[in-house]
PDB file of N, CA and C in Angstrom:
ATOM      1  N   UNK A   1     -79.766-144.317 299.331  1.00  0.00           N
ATOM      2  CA  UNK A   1     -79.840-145.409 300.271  1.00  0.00           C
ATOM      3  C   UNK A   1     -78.423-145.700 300.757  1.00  0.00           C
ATOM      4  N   UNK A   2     -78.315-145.505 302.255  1.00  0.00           N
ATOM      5  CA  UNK A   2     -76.834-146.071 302.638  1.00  0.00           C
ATOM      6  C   UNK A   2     -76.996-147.764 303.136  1.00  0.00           C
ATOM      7  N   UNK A   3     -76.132-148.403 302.755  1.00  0.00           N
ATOM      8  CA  UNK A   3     -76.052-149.801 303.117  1.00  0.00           C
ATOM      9  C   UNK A   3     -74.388-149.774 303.815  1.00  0.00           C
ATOM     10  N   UNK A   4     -74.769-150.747 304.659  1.00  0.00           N
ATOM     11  CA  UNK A   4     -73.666-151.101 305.680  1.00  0.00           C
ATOM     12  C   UNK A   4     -72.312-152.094 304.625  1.00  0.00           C
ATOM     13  N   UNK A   5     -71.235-151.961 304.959  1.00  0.00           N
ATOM     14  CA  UNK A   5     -70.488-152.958 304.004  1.00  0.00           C
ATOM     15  C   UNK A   5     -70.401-154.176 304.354  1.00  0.00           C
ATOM     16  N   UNK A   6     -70.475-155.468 303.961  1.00  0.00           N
ATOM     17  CA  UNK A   6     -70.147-156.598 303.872  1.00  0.00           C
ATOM     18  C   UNK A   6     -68.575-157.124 304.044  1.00  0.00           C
ATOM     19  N   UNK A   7     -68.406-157.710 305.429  1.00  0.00           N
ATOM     20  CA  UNK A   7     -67.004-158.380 305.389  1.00  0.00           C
ATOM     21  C   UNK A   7     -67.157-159.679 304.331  1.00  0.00           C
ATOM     22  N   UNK A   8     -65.937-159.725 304.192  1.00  0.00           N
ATOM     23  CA  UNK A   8     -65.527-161.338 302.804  1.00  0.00           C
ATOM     24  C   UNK A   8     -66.368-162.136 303.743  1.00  0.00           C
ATOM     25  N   UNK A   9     -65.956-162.267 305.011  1.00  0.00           N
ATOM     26  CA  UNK A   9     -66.406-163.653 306.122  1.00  0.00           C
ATOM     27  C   UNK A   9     -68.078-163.352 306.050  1.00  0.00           C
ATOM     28  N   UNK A  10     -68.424-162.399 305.989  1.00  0.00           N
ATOM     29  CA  UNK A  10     -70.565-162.479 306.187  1.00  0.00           C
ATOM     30  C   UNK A  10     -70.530-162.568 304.636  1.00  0.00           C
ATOM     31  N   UNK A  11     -69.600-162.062 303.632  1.00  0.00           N
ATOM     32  CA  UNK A  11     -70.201-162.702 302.391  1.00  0.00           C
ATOM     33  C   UNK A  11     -70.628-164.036 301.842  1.00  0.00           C
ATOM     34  N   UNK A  12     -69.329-164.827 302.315  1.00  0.00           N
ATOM     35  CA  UNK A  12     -68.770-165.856 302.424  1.00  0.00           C
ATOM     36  C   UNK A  12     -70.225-166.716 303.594  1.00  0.00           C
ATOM     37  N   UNK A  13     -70.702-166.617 304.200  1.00  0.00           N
ATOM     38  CA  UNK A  13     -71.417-166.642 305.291  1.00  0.00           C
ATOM     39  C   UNK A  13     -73.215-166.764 304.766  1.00  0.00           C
ATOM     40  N   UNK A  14     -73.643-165.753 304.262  1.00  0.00           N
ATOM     41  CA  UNK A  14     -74.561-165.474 303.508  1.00  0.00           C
ATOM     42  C   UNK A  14     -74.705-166.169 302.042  1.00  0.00           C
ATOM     43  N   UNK A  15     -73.426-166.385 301.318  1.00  0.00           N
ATOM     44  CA  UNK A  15     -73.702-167.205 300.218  1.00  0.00           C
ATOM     45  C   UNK A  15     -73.992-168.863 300.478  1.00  0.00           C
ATOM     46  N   UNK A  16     -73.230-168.949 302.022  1.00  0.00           N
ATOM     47  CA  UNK A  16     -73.277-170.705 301.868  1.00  0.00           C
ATOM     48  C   UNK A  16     -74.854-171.121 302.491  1.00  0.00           C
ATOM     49  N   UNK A  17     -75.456-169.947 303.215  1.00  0.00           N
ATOM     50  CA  UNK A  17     -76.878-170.494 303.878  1.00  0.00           C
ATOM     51  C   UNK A  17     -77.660-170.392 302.625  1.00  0.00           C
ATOM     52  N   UNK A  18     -77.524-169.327 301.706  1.00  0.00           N
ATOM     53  CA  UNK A  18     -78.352-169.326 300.611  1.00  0.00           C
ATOM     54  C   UNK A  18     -78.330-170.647 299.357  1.00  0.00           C
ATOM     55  N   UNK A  19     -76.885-171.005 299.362  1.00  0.00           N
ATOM     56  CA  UNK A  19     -76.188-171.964 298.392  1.00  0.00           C
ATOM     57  C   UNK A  19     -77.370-173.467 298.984  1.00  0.00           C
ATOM     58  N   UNK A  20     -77.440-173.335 300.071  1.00  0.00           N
ATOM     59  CA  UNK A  20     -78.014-174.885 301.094  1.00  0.00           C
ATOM     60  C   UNK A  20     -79.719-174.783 300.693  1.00  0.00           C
ATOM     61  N   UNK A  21     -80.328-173.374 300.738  1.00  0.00           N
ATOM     62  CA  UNK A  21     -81.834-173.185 300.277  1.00  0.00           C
ATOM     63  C   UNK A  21     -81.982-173.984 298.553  1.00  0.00           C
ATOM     64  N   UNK A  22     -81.133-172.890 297.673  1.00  0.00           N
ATOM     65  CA  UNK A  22     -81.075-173.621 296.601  1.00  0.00           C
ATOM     66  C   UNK A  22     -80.954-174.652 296.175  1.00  0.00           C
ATOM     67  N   UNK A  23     -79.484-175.246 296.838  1.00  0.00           N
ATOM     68  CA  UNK A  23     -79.606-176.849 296.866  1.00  0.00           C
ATOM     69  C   UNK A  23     -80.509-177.593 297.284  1.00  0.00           C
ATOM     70  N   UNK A  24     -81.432-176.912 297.907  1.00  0.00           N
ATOM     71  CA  UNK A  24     -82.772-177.845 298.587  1.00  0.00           C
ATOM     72  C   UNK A  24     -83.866-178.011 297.570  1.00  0.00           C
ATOM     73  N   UNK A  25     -84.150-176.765 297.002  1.00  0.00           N
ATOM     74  CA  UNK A  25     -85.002-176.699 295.919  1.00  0.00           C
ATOM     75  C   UNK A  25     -84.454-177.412 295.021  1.00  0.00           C
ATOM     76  N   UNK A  26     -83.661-177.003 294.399  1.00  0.00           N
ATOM     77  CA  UNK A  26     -83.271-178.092 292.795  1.00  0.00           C
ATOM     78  C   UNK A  26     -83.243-179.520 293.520  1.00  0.00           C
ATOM     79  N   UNK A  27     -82.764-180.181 294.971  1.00  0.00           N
ATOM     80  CA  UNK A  27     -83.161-181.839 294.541  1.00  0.00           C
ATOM     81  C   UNK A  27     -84.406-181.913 295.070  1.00  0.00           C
ATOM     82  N   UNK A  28     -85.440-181.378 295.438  1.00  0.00           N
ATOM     83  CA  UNK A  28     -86.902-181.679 295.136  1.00  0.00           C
ATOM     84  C   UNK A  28     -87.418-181.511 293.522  1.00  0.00           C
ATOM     85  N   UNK A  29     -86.860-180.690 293.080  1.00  0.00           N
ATOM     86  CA  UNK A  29     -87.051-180.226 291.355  1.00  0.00           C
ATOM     87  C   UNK A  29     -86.489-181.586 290.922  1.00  0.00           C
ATOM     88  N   UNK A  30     -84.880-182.046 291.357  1.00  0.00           N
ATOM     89  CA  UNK A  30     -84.482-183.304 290.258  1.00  0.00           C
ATOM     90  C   UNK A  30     -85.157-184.245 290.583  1.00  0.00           C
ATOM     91  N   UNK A  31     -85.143-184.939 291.705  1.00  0.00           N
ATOM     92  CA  UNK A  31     -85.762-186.019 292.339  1.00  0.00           C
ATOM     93  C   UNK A  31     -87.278-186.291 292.304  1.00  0.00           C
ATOM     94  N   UNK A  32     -87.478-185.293 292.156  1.00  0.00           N
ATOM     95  CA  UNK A  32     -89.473-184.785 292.232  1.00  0.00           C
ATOM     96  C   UNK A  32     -89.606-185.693 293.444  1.00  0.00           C
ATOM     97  N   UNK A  33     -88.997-185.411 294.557  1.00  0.00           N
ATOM     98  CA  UNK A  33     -89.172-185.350 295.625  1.00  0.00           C
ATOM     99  C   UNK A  33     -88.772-185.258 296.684  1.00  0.00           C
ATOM    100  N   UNK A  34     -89.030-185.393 298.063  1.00  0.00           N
ATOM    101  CA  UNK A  34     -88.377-185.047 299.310  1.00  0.00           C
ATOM    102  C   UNK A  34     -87.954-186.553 299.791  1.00  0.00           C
ATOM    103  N   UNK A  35     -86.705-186.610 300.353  1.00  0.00           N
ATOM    104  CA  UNK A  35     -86.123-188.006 300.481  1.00  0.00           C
ATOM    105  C   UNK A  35     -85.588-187.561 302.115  1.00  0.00           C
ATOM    106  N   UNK A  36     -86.197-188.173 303.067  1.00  0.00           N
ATOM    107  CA  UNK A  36     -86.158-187.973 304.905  1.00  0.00           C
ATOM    108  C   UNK A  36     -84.867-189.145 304.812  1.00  0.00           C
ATOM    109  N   UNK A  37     -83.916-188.922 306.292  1.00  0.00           N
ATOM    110  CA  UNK A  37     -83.369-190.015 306.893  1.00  0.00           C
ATOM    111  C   UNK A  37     -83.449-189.861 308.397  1.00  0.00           C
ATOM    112  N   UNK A  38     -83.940-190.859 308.853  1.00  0.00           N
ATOM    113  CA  UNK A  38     -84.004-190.188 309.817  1.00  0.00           C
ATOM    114  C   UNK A  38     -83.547-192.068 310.667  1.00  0.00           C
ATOM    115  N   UNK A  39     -82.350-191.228 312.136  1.00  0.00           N
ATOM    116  CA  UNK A  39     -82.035-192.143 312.799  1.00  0.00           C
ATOM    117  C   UNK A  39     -82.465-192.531 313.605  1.00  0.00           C
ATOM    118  N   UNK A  40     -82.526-193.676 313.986  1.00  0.00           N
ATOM    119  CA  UNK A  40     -83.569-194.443 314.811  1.00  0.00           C
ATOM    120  C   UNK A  40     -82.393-195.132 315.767  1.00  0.00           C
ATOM    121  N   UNK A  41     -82.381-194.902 317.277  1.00  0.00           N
ATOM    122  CA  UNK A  41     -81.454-195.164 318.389  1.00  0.00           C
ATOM    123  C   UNK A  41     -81.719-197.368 318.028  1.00  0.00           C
ATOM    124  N   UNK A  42     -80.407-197.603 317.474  1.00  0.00           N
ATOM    125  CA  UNK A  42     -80.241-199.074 318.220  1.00  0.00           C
ATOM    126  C   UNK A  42     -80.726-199.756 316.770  1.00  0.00           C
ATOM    127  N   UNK A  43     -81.032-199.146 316.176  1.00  0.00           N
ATOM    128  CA  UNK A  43     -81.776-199.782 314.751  1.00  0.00           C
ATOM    129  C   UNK A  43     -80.689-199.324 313.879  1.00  0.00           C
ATOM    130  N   UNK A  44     -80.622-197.977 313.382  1.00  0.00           N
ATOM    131  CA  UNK A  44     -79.850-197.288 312.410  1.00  0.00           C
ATOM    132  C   UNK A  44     -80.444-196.348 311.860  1.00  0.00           C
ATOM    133  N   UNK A  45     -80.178-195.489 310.576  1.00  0.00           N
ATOM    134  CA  UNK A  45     -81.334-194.957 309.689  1.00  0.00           C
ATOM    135  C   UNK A  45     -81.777-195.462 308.547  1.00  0.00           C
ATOM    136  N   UNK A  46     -83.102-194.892 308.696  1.00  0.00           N
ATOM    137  CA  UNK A  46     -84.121-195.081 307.985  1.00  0.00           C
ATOM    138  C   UNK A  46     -84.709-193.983 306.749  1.00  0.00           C
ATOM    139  N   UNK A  47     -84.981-194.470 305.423  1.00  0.00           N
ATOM    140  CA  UNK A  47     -84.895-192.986 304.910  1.00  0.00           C
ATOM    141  C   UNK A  47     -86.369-193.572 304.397  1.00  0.00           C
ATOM    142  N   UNK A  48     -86.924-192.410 303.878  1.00  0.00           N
ATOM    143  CA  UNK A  48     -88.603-192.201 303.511  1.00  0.00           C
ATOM    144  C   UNK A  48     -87.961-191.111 302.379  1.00  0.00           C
ATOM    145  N   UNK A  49     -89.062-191.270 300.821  1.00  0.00           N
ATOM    146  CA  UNK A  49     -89.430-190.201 299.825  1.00  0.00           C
ATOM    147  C   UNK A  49     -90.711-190.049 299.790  1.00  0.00           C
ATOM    148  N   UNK A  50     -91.004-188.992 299.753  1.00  0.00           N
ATOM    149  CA  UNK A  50     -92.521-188.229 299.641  1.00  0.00           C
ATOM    150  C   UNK A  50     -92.460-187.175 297.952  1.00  0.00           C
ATOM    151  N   UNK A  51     -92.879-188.406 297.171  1.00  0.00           N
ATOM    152  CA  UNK A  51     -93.280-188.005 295.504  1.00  0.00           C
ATOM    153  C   UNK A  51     -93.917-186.389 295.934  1.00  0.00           C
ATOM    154  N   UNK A  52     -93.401-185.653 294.722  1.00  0.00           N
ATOM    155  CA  UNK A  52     -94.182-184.029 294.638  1.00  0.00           C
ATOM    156  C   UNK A  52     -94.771-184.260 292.991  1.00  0.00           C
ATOM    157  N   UNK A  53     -95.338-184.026 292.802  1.00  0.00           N
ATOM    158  CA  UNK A  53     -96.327-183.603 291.550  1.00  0.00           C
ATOM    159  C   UNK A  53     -95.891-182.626 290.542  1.00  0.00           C
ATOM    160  N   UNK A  54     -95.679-182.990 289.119  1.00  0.00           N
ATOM    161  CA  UNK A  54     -95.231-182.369 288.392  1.00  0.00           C
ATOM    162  C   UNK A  54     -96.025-180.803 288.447  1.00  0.00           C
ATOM    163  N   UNK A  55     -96.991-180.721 289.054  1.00  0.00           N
ATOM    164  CA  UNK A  55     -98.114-179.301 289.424  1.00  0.00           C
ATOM    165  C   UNK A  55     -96.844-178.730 290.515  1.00  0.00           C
ATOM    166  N   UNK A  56     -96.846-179.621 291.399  1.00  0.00           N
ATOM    167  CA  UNK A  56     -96.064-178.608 292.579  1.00  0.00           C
ATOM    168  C   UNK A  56     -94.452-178.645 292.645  1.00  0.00           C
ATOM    169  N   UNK A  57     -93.788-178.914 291.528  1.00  0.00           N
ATOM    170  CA  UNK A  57     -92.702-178.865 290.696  1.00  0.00           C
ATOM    171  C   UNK A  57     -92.687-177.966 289.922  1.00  0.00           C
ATOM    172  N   UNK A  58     -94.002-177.439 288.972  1.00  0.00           N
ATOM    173  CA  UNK A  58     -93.904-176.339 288.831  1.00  0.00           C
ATOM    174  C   UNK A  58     -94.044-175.058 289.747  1.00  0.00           C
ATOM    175  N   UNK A  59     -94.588-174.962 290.474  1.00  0.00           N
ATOM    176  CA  UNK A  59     -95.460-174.145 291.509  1.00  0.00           C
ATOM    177  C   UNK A  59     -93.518-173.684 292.013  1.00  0.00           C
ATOM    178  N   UNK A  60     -92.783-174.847 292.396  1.00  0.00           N
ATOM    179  CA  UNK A  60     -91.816-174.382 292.807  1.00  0.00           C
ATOM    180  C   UNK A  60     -90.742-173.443 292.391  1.00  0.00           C
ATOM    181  N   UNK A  61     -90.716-174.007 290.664  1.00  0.00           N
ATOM    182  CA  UNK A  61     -89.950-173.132 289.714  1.00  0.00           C
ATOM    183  C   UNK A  61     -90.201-171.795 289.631  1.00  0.00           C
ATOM    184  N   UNK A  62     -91.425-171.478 289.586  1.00  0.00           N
ATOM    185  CA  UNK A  62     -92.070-169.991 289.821  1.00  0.00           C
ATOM    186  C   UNK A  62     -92.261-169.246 291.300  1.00  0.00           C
ATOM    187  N   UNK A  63     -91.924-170.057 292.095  1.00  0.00           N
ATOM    188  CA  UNK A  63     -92.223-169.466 293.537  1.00  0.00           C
ATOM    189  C   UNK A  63     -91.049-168.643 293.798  1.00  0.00           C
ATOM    190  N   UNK A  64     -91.449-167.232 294.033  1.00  0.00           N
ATOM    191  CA  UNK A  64     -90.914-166.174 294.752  1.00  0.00           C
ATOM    192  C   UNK A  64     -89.628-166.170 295.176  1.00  0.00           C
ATOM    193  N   UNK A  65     -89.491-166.648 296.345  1.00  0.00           N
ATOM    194  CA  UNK A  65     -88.518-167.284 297.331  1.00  0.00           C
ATOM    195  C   UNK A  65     -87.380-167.778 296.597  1.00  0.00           C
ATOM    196  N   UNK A  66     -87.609-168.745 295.772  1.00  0.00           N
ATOM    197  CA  UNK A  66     -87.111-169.614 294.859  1.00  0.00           C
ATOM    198  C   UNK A  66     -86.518-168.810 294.213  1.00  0.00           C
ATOM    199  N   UNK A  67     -87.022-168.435 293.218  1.00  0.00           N
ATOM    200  CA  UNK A  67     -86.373-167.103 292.113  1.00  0.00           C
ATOM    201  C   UNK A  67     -85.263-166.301 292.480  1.00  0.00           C
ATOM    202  N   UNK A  68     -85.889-165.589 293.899  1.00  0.00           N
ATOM    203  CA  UNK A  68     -84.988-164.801 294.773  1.00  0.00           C
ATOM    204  C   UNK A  68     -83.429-165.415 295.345  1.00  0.00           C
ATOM    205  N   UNK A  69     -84.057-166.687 295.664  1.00  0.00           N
ATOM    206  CA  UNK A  69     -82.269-167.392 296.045  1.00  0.00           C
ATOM    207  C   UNK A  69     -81.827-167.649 295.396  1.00  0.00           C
ATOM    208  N   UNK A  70     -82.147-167.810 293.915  1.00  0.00           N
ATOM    209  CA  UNK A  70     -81.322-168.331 292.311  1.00  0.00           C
ATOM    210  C   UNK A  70     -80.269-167.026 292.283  1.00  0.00           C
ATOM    211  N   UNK A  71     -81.634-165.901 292.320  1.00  0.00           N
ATOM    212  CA  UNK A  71     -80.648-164.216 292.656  1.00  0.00           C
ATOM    213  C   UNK A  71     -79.180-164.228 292.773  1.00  0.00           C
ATOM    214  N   UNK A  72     -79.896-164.608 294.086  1.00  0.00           N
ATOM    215  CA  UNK A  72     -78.482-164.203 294.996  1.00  0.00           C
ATOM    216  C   UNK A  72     -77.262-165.277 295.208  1.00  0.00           C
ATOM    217  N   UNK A  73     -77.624-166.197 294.714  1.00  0.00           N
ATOM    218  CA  UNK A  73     -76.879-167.269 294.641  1.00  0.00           C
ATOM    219  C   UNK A  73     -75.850-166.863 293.436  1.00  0.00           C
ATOM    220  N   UNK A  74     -76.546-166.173 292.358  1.00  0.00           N
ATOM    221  CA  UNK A  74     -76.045-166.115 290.873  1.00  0.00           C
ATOM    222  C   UNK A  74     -74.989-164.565 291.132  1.00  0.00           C
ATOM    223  N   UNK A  75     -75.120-163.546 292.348  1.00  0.00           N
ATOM    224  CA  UNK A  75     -74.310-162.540 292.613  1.00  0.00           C
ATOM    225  C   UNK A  75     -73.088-162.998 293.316  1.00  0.00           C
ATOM    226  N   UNK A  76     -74.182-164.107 294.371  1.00  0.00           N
ATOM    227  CA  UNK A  76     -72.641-164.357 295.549  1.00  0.00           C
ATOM    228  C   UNK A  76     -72.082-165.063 295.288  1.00  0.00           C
ATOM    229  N   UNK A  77     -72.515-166.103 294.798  1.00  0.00           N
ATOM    230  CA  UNK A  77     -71.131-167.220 294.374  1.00  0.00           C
ATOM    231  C   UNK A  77     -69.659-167.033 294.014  1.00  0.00           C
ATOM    232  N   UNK A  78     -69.763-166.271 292.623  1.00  0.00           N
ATOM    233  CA  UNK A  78     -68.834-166.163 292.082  1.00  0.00           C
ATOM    234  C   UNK A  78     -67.733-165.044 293.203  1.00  0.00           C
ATOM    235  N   UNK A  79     -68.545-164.152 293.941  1.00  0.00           N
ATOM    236  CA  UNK A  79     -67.408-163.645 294.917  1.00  0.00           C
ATOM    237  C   UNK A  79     -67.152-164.541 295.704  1.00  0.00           C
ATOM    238  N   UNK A  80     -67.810-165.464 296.727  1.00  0.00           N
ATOM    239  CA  UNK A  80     -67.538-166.278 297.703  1.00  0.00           C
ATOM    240  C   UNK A  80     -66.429-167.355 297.406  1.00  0.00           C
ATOM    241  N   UNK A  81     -66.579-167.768 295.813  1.00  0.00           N
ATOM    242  CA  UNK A  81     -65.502-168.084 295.066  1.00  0.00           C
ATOM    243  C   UNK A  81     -64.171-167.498 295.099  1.00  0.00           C
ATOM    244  N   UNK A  82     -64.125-166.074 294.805  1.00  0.00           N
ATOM    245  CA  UNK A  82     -62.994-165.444 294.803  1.00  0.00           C
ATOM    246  C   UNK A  82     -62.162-165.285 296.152  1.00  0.00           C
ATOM    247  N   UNK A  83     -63.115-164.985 297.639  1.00  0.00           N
ATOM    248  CA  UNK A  83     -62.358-165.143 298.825  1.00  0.00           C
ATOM    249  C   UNK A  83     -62.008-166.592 298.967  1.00  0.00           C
ATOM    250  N   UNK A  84     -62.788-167.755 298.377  1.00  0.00           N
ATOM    251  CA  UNK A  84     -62.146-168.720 298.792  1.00  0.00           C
ATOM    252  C   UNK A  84     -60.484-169.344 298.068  1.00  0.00           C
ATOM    253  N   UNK A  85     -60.535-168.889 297.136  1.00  0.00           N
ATOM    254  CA  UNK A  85     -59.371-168.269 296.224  1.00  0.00           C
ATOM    255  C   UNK A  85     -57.882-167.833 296.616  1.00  0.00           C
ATOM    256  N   UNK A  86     -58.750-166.662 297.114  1.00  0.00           N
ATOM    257  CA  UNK A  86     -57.843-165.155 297.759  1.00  0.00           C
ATOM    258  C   UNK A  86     -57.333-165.620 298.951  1.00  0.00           C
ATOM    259  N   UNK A  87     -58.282-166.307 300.147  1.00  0.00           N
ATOM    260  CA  UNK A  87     -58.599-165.883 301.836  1.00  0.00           C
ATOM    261  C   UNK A  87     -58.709-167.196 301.955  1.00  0.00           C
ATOM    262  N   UNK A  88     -58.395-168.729 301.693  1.00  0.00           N
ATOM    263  CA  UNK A  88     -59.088-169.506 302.463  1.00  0.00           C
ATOM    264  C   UNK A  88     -59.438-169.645 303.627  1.00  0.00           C
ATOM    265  N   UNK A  89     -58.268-168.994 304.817  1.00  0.00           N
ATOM    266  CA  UNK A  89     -58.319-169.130 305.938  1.00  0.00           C
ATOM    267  C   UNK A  89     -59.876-168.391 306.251  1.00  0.00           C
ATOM    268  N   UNK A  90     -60.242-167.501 305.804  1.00  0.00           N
ATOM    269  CA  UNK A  90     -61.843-166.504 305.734  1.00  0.00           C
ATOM    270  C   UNK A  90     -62.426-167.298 305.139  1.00  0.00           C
ATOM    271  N   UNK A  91     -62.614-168.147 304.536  1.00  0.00           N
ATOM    272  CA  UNK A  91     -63.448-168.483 303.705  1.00  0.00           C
ATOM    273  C   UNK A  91     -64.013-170.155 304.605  1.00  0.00           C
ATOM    274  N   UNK A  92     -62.958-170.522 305.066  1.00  0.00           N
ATOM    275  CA  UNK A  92     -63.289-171.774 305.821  1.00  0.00           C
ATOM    276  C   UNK A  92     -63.842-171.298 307.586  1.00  0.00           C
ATOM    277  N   UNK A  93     -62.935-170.097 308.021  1.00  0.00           N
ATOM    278  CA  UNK A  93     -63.688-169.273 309.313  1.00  0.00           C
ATOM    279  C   UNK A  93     -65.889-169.387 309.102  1.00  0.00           C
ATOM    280  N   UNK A  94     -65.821-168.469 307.800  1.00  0.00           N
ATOM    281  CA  UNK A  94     -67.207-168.416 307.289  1.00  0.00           C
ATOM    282  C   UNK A  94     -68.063-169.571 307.099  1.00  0.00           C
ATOM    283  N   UNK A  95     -67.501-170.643 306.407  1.00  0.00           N
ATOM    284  CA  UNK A  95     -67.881-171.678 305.666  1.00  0.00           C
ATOM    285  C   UNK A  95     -68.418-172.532 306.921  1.00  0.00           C
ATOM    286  N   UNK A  96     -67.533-173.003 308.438  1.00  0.00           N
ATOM    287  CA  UNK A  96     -67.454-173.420 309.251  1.00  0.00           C
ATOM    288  C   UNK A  96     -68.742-172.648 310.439  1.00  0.00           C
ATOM    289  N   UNK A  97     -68.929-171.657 309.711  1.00  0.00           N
ATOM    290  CA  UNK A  97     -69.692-170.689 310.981  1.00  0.00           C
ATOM    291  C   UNK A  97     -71.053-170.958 310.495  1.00  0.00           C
ATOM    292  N   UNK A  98     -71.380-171.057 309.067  1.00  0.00           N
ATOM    293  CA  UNK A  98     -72.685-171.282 308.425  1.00  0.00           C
ATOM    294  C   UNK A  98     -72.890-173.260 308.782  1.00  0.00           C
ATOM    295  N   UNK A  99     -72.184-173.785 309.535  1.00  0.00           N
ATOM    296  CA  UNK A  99     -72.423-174.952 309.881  1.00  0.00           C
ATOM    297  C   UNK A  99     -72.312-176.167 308.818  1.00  0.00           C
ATOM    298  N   UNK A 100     -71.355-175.536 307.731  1.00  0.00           N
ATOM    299  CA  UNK A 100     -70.893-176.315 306.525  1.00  0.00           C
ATOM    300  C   UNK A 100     -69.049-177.080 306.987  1.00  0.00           C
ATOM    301  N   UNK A 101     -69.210-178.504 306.521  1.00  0.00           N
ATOM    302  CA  UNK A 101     -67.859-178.559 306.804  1.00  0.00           C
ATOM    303  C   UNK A 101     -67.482-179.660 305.607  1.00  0.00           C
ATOM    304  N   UNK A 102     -65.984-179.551 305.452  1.00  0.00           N
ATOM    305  CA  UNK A 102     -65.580-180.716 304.335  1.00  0.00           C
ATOM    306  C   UNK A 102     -66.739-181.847 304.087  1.00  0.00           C
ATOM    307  N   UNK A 103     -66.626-182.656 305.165  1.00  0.00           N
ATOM    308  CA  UNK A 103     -66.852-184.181 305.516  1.00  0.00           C
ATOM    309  C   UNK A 103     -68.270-183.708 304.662  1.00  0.00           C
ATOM    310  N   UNK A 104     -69.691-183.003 304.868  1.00  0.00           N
ATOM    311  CA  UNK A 104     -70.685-182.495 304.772  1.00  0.00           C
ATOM    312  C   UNK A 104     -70.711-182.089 303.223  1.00  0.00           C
ATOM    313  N   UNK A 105     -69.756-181.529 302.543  1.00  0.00           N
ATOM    314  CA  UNK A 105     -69.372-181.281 301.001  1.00  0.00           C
ATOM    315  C   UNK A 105     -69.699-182.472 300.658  1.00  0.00           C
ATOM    316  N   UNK A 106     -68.474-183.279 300.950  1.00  0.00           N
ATOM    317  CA  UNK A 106     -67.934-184.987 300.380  1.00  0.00           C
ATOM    318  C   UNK A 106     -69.293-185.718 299.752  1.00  0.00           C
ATOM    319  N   UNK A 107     -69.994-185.309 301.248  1.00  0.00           N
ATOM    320  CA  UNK A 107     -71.398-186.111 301.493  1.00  0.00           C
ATOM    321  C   UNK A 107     -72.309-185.530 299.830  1.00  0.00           C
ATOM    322  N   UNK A 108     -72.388-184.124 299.944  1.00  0.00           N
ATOM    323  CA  UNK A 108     -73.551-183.972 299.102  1.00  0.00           C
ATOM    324  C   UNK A 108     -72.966-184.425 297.730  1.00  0.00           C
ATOM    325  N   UNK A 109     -71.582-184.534 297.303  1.00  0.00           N
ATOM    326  CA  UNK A 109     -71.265-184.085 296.244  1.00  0.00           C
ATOM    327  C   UNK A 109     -71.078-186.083 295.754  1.00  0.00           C
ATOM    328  N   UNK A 110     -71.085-187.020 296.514  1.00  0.00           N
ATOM    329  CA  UNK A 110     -71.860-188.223 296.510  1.00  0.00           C
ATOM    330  C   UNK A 110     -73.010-188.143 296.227  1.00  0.00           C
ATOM    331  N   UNK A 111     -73.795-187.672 296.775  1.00  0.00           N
ATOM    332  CA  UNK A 111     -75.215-187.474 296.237  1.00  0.00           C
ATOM    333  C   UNK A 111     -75.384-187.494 295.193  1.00  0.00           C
ATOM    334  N   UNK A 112     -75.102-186.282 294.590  1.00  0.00           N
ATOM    335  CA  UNK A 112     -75.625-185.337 292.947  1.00  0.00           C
ATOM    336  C   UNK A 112     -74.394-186.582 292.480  1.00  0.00           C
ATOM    337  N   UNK A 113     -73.645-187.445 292.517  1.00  0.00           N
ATOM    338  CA  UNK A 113     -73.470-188.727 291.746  1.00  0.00           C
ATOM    339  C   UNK A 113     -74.408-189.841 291.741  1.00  0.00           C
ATOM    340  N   UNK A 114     -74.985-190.403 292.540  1.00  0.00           N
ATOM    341  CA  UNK A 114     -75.950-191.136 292.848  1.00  0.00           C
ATOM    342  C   UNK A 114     -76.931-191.290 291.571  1.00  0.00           C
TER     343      UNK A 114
END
């Protein structure tokens, strides 16, 4: 099998859209549920949770998809790590292109304190 090579920047690129799936799954897994915000012109936002069921909490742990982005999350990281390391200037090019930015970090990493 020939495979094409991977620049640092599509590594870098590919780990952070996958990193955002995962992170989606584990806070429906922590939260056991889906938590909406959604802005409303002239009012502000408004946030809504929609409870999931310890049934479809499991359903998730075992689902396919799921498993698969733990994967690849558990290969790419630790390189996407290393260009960010090595390359920041690549690593923030990438990081910035997958539609991730500081301010957006800050945000989640408030969260998982919460």
């Amino acid at each position: 099998m020939n495979l094409n090579e991977l620049s640092a920047e599509q590594i870098v690129f590919l780990s952070t859209i996958n990193d955002t799936l995962v992170e989606t799954y584990e806070r429906v897994i922590r939260d056991k549920g889906i938590t909406r915000s959604i802005e409303i012109p002239m009012i502000g936002s408004v946030k809504s949770f929609h409870s999931v069921s310890e049934e479809e909490i499991a359903e998730i742990t075992v689902n396919k998809r799921y498993i698969c982005a733990k994967s690849v999350q558990d290969k790419l990281k630790p390189i996407a790590d290393f260009i960010k390391d090595a390359t920041p200037d690549i690593y923030e090019k990438a990081y910035s292109l997958a539609g991730m930015h500081d301010d957006e970090e800050e945000s989640k990493d408030s969260d998982d304190n919460s």
